[in-house]
Protein backbone atom coordinates (compact mmCIF):
# COMPACT_ATOMS: atom_id res chain seq x y z
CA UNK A 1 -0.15 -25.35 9.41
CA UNK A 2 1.51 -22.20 8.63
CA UNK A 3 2.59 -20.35 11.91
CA UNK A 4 3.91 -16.36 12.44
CA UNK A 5 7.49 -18.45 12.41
CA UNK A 6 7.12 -19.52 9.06
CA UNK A 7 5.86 -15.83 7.52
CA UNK A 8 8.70 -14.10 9.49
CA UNK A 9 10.80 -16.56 7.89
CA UNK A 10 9.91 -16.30 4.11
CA UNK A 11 9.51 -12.32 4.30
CA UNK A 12 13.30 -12.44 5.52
CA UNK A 13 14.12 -14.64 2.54
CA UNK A 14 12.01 -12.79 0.47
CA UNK A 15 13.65 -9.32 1.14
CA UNK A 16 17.20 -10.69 1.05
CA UNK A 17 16.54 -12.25 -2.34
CA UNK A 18 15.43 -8.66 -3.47
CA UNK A 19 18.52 -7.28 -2.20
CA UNK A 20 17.51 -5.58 0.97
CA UNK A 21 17.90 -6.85 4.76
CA UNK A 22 14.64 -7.50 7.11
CA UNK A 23 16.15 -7.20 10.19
CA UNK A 24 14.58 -7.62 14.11
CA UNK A 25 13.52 -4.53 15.09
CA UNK A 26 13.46 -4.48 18.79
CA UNK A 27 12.90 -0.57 20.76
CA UNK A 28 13.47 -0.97 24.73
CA UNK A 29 10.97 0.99 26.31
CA UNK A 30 8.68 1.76 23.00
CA UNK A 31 6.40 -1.13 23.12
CA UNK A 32 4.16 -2.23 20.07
CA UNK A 33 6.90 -1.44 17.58
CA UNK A 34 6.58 -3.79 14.20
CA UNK A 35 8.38 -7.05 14.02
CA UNK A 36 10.77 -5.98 11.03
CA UNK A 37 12.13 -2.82 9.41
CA UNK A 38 12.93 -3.60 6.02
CA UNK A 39 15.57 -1.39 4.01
CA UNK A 40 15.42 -2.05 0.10
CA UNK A 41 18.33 -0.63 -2.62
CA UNK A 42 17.81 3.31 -2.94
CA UNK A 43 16.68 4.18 0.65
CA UNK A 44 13.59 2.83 0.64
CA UNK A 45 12.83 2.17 4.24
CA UNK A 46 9.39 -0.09 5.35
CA UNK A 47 8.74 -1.60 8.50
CA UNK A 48 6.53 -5.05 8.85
CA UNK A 49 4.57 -6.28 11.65
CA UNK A 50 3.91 -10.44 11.18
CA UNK A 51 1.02 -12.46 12.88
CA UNK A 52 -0.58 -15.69 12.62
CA UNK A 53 -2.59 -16.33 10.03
CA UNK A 54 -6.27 -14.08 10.78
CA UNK A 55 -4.74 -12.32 13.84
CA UNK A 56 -5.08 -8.68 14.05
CA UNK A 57 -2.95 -5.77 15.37
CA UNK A 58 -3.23 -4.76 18.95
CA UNK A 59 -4.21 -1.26 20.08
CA UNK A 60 -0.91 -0.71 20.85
CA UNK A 61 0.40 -1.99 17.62
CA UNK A 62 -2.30 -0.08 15.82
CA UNK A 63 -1.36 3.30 17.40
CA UNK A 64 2.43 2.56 16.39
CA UNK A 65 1.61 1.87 12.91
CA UNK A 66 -0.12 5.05 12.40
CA UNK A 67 2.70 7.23 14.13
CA UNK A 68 4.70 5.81 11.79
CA UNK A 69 2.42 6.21 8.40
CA UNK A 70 2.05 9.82 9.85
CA UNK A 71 5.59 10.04 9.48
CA UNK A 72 5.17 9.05 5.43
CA UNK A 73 6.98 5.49 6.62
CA UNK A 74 4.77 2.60 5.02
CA UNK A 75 3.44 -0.05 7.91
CA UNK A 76 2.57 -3.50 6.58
CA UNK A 77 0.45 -6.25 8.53
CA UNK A 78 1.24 -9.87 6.93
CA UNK A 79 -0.79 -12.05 8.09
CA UNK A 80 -0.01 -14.94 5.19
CA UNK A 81 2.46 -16.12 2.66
CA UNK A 82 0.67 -15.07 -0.26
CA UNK A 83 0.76 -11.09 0.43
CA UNK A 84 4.73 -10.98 0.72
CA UNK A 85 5.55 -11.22 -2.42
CA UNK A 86 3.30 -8.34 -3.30
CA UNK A 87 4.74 -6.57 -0.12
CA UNK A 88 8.38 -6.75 -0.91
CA UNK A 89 7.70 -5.55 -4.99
CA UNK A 90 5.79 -2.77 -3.43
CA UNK A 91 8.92 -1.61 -1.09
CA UNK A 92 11.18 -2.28 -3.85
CA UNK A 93 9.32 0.29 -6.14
CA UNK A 94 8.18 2.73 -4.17
């Protein structure tokens, strides 16, 4: 069974094999912030909320990814294995 462990896990990898760094992206006192800002070669700055496979963003989490798309940041859910491959080329050549 493949748990929000194992996604948070392989988009790490993922990124670092890329060349970039997914690091924890904790903000006291700004709750619903994503899981991981991701910074690729070239400035290219994402940030990446995991769950469990079929789980959805909060309302909290929802309002936090648009304040940050509004700020022309891209917000990604990943919610499976499959989609960070797809993800992380996407960062990477934006």
């Amino acid at each position: 069974m493949i748990t929000e462990k194992n996604i948070e896990q392989k988009l790490v990898k993922e990124v670092k094999n890329a060349g970039g760094l997914a690091m924890k992206f904790v903000s006291p006192g700004f709750d619903g912030v994503p899981d991981r800002i991701i910074l690729m070669p070239g400035c290219k700055v994402a940030f990446a909320e995991i769950k469990a496979p079929g789980k959805k963003l909060r309302p909290l989490q929802e309002r936090r990814k648009w304040q940050l798309e509004s700020l022309g940041f891209s917000v990604f859910c990943i919610d499976n294995l499959e989609t960070i491959g797809g993800v992380v080329d996407e960062i990477y050549t934006a």
